[in-house]
Structures are given as C-alpha cells and as structure tokens.
PDB file of N, CA and C in Angstrom:
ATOM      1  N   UNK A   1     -38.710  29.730  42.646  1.00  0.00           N
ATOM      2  CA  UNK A   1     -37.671  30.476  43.291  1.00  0.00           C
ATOM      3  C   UNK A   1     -38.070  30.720  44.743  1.00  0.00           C
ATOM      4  N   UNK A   2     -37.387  30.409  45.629  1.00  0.00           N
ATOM      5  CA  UNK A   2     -37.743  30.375  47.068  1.00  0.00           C
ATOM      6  C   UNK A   2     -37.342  31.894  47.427  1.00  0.00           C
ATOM      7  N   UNK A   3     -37.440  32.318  48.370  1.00  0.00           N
ATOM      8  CA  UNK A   3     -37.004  33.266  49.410  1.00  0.00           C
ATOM      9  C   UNK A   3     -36.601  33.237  50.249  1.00  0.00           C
ATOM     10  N   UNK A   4     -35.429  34.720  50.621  1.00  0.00           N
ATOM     11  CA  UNK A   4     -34.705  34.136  51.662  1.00  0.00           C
ATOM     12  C   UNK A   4     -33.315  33.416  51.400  1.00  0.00           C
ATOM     13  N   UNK A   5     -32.870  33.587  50.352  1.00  0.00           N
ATOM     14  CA  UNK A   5     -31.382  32.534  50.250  1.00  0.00           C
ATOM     15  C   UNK A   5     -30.725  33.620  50.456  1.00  0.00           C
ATOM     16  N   UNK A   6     -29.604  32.794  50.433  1.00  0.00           N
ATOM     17  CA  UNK A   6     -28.285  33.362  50.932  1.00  0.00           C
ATOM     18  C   UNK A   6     -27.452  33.425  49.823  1.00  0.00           C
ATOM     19  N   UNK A   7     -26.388  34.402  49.297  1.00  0.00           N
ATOM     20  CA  UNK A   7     -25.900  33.838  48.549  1.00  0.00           C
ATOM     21  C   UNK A   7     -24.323  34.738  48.149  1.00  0.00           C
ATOM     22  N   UNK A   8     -23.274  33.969  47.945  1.00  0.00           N
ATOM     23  CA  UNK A   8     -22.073  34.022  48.101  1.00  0.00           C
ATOM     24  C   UNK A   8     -21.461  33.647  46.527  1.00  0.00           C
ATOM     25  N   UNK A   9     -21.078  35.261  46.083  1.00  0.00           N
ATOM     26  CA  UNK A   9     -20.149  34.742  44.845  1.00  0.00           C
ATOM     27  C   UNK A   9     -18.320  34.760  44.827  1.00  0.00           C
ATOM     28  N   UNK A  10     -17.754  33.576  44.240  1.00  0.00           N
ATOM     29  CA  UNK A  10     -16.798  33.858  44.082  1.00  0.00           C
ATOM     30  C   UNK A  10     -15.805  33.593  42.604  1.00  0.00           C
ATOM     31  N   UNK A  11     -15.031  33.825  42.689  1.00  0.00           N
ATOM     32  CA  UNK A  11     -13.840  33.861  41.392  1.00  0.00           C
ATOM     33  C   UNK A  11     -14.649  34.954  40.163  1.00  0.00           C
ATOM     34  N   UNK A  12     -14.282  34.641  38.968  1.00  0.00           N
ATOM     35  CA  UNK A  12     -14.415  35.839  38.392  1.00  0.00           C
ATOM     36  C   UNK A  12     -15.946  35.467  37.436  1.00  0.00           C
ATOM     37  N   UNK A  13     -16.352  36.377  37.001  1.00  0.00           N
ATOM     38  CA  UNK A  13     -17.898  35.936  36.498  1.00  0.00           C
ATOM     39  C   UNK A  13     -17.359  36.402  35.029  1.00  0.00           C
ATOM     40  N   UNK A  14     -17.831  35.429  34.045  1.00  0.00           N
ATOM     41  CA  UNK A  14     -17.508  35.908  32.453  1.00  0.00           C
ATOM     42  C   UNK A  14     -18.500  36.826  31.998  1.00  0.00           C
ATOM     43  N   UNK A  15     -19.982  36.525  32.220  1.00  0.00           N
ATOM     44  CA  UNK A  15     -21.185  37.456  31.407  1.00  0.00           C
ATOM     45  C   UNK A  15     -21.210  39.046  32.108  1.00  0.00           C
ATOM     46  N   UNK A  16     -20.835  38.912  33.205  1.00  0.00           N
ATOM     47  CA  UNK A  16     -21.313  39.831  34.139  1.00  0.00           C
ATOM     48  C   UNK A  16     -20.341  40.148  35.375  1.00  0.00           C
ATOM     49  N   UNK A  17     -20.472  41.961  35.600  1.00  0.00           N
ATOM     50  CA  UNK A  17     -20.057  42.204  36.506  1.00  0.00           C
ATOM     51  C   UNK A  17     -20.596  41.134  37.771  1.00  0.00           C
ATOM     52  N   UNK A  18     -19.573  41.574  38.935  1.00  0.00           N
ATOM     53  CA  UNK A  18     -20.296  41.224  39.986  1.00  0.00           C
ATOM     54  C   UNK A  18     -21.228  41.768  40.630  1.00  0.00           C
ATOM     55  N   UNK A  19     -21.197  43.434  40.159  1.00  0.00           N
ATOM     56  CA  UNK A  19     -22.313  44.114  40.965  1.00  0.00           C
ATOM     57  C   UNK A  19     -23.386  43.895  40.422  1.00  0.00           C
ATOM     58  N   UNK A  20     -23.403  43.748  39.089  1.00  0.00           N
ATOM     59  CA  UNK A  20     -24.732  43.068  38.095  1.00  0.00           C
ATOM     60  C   UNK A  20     -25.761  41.990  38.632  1.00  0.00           C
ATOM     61  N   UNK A  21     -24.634  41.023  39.109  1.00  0.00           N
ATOM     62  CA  UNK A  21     -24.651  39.923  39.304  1.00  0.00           C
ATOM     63  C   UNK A  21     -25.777  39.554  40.956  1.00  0.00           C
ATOM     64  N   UNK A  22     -24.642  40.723  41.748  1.00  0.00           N
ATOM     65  CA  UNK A  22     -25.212  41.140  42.920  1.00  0.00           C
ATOM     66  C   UNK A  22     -26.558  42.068  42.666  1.00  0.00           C
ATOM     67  N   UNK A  23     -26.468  42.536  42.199  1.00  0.00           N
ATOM     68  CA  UNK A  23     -28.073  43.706  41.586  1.00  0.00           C
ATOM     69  C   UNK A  23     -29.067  42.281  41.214  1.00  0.00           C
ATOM     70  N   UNK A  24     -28.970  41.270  40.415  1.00  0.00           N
ATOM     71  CA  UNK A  24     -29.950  40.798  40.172  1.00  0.00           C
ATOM     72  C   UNK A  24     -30.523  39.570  41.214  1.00  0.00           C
ATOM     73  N   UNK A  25     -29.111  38.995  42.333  1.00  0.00           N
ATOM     74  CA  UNK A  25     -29.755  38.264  43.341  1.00  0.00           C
ATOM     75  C   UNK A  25     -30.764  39.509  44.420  1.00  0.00           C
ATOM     76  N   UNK A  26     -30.481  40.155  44.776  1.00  0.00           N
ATOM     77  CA  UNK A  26     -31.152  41.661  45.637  1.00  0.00           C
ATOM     78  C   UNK A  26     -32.273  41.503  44.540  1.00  0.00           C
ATOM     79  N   UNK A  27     -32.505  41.805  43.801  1.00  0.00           N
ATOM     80  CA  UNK A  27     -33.943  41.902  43.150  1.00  0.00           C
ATOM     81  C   UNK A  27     -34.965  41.104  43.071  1.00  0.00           C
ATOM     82  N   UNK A  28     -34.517  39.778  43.484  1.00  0.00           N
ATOM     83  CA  UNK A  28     -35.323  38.759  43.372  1.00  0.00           C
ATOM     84  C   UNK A  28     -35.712  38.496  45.394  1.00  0.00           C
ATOM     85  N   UNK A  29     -35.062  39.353  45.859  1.00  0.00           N
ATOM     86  CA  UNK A  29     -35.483  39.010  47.454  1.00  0.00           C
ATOM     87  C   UNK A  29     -34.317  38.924  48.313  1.00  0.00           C
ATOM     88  N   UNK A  30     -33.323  38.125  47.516  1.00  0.00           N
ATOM     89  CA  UNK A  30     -32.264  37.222  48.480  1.00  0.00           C
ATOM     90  C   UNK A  30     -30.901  38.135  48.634  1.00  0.00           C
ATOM     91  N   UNK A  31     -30.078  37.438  49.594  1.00  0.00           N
ATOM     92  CA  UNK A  31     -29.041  38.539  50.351  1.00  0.00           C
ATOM     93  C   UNK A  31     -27.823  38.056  49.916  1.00  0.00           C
ATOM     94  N   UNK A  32     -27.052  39.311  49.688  1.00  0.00           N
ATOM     95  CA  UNK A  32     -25.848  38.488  48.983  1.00  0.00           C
ATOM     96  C   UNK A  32     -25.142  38.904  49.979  1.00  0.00           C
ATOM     97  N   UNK A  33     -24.261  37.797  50.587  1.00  0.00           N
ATOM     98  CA  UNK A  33     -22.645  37.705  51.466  1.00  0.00           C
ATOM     99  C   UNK A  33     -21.556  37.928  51.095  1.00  0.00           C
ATOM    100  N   UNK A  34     -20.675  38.704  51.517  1.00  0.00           N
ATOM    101  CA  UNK A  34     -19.311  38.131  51.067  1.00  0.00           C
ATOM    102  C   UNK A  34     -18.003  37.522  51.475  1.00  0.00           C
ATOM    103  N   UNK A  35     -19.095  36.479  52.249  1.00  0.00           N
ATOM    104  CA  UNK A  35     -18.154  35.456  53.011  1.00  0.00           C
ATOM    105  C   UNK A  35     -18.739  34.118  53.043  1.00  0.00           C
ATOM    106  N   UNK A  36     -18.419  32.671  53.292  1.00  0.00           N
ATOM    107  CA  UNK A  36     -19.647  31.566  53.669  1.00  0.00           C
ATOM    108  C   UNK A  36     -19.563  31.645  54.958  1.00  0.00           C
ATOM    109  N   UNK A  37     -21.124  31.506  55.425  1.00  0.00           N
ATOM    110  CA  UNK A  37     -21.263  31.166  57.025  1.00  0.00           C
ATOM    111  C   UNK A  37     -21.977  30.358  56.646  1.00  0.00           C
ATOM    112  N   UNK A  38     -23.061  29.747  58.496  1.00  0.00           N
ATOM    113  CA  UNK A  38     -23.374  29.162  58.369  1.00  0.00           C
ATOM    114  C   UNK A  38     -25.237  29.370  57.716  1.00  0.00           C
ATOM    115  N   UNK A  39     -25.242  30.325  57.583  1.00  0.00           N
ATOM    116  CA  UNK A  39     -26.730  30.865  56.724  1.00  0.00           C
ATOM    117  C   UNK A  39     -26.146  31.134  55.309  1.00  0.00           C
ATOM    118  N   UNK A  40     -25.393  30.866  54.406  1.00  0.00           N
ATOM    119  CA  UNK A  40     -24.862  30.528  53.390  1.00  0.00           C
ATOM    120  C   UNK A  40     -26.083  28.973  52.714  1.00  0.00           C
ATOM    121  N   UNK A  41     -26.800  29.648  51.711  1.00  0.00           N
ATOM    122  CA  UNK A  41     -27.081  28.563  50.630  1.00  0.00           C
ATOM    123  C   UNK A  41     -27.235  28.732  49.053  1.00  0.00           C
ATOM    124  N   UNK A  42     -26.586  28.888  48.844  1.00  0.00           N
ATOM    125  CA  UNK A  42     -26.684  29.178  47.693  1.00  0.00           C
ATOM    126  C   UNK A  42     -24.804  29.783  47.147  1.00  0.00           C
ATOM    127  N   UNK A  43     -23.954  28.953  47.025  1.00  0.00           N
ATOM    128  CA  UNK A  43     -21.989  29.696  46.510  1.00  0.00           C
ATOM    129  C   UNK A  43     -22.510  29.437  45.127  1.00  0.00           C
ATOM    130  N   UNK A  44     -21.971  30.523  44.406  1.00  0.00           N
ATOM    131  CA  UNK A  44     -21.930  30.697  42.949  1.00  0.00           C
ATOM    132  C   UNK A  44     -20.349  30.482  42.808  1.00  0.00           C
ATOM    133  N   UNK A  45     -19.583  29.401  42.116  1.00  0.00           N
ATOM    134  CA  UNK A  45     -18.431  29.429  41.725  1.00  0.00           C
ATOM    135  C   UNK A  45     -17.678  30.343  40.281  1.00  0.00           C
ATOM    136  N   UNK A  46     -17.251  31.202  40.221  1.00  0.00           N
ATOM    137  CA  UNK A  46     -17.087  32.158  38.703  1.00  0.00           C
ATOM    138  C   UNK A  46     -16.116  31.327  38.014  1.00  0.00           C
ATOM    139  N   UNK A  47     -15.854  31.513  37.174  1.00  0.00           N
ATOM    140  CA  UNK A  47     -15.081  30.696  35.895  1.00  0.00           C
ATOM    141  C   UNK A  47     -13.850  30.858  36.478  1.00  0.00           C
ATOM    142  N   UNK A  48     -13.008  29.633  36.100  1.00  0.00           N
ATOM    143  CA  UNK A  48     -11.441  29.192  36.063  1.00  0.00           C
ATOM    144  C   UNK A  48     -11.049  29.356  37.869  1.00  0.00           C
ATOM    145  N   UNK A  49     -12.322  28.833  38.604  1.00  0.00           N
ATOM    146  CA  UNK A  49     -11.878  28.520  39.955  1.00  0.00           C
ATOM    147  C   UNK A  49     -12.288  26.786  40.363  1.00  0.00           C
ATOM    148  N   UNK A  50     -11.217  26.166  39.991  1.00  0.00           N
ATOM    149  CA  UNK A  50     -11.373  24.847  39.839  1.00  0.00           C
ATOM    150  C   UNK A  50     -11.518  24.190  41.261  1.00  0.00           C
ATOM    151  N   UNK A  51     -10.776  24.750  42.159  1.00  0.00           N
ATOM    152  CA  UNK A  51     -10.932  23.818  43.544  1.00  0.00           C
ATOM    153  C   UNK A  51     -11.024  24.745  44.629  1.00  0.00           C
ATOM    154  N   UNK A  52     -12.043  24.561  45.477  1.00  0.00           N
ATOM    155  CA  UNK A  52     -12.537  24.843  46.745  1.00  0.00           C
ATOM    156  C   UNK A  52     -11.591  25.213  47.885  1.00  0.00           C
ATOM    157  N   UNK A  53     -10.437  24.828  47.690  1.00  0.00           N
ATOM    158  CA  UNK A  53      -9.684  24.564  48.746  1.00  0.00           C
ATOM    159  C   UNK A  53      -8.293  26.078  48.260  1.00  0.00           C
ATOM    160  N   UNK A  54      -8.178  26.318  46.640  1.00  0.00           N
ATOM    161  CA  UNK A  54      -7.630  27.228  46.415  1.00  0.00           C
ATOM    162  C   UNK A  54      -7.998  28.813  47.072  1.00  0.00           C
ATOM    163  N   UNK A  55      -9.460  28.469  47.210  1.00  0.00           N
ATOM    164  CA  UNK A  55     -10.504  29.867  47.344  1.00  0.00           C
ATOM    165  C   UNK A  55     -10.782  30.171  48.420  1.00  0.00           C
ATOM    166  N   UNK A  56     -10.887  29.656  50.050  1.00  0.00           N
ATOM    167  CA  UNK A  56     -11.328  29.809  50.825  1.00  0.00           C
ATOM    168  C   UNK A  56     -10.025  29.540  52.064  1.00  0.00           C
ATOM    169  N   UNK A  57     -10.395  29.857  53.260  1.00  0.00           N
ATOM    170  CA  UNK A  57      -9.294  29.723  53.952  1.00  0.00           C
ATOM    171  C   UNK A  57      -9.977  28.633  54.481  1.00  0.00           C
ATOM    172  N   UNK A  58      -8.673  27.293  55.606  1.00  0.00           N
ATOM    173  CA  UNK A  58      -9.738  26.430  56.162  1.00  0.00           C
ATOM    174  C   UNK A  58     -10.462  26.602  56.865  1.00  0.00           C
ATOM    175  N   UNK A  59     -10.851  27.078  57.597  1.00  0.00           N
ATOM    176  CA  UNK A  59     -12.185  27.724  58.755  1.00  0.00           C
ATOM    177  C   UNK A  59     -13.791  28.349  57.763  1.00  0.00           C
ATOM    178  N   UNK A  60     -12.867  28.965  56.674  1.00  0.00           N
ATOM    179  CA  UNK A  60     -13.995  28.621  55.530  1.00  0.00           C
ATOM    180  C   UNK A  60     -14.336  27.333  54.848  1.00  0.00           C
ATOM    181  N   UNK A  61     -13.289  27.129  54.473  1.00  0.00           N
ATOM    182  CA  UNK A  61     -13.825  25.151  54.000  1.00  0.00           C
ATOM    183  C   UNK A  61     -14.747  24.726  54.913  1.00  0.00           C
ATOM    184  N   UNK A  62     -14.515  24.510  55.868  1.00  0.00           N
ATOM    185  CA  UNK A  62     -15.148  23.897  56.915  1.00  0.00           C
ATOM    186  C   UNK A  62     -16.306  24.165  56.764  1.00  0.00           C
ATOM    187  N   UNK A  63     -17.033  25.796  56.781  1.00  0.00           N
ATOM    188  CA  UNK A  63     -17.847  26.267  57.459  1.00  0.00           C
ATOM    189  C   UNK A  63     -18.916  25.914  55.505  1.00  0.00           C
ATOM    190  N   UNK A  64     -18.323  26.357  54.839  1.00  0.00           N
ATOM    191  CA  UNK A  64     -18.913  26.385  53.759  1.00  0.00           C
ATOM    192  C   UNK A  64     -19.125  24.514  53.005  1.00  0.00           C
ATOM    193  N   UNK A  65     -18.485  23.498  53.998  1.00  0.00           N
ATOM    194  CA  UNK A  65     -18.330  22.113  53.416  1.00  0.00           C
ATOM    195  C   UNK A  65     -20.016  21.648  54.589  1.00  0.00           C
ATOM    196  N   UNK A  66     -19.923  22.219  55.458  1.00  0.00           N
ATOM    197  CA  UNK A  66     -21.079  22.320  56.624  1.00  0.00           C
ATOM    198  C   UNK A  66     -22.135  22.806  55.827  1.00  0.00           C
ATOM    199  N   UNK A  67     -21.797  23.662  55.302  1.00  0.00           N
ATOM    200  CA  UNK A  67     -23.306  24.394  54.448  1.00  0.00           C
ATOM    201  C   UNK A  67     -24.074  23.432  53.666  1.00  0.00           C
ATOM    202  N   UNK A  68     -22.730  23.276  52.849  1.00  0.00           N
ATOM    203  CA  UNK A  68     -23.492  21.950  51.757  1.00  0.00           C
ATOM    204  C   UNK A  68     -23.388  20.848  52.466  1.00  0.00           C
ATOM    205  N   UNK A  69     -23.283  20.707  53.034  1.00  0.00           N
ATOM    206  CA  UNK A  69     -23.653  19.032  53.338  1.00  0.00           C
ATOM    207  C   UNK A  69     -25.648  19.449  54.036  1.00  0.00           C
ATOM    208  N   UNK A  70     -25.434  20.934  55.004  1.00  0.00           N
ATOM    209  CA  UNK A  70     -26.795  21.145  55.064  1.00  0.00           C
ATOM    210  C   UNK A  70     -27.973  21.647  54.336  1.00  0.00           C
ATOM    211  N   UNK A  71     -27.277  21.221  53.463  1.00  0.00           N
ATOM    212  CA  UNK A  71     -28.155  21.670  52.212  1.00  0.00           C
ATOM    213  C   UNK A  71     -28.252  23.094  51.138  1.00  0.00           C
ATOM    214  N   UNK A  72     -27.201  23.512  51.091  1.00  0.00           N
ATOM    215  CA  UNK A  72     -26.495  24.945  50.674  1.00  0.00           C
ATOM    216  C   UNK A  72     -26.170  24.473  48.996  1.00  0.00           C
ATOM    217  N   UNK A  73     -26.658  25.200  48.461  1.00  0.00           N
ATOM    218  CA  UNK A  73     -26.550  24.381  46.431  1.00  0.00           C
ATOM    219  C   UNK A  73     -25.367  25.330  45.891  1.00  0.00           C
ATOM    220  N   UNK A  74     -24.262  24.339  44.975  1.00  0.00           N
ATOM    221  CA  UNK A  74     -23.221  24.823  44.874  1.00  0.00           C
ATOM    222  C   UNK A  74     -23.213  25.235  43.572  1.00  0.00           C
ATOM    223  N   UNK A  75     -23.085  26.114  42.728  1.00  0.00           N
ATOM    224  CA  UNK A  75     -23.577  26.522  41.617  1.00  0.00           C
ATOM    225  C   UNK A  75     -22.161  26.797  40.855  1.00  0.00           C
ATOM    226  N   UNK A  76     -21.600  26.087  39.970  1.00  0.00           N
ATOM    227  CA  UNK A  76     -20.328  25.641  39.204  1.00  0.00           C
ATOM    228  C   UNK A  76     -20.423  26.136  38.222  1.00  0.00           C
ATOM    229  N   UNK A  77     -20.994  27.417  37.618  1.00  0.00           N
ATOM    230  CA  UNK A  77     -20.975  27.672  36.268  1.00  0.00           C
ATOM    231  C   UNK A  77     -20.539  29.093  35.814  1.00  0.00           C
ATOM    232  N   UNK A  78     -19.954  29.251  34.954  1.00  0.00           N
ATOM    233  CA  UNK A  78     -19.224  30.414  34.327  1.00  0.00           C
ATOM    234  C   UNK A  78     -21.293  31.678  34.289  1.00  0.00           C
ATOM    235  N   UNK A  79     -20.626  32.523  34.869  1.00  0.00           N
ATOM    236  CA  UNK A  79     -22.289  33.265  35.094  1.00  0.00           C
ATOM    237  C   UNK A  79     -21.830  34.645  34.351  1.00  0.00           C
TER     238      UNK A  79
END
C-alpha cells in the first residue's frame, strides 16, 4: 500500500457508507477528494454507475481521463 494517494468516490457504495468508506481511506494515510483533479489517483466507481460520461461533467472527463491515462487506477467495483 503506497502513500499519499488520492482518492475520489463516486455513485453509490453497496457494503458501506461513504463516510465508512471515507474513514477507512484517512486511516490508511491517503486523502479523500470530492472532485477529480489533476492529483486524483485512485476513482472508486460505486455500484450501478455504468459510464463515466453519465457521472462527471466534461471538464471533469477530461481532467479525470488525464489522470488515468497518468497513471490514476480506476477501481470498478461495488465496495
């Protein structure tokens, strides 16, 4: 587990609140956003948010399609 990530949740989480969710990235070191920039690595996608483009405005696409391409890990799973 590195240090130092960034990290951005969105749509709805099945196991867990979000503040839970948010309580356990903060515990491990890392900073949770609630927006993508460009210090964004780490988007958690929450269940039944199928496309990228539904969720973000374009100036976010952009900024968050920039992330991952710089290496920002996109995390697709019902949490």
């Amino acid at each position: 587990m590195r240090k130092g990530e960034f990290v951005v949740f969105t749509g709805s989480l099945s196991s867990m609140t979000r503040k839970q969710a948010q309580a356990l990235v903060t515990g491990v070191g890392w900073k949770v956003q609630h927006m993508v920039t460009k210090q964004t690595t780490i988007l958690v996608v929450g269940y039944h948010q199928t496309k990228l483009t539904d969720l973000f405005s374009e100036s976010e696409r952009r900024t968050g399609e920039t992330s991952v391409e710089n290496s920002c890990q996109l995390y697709r799973k019902m949490v």
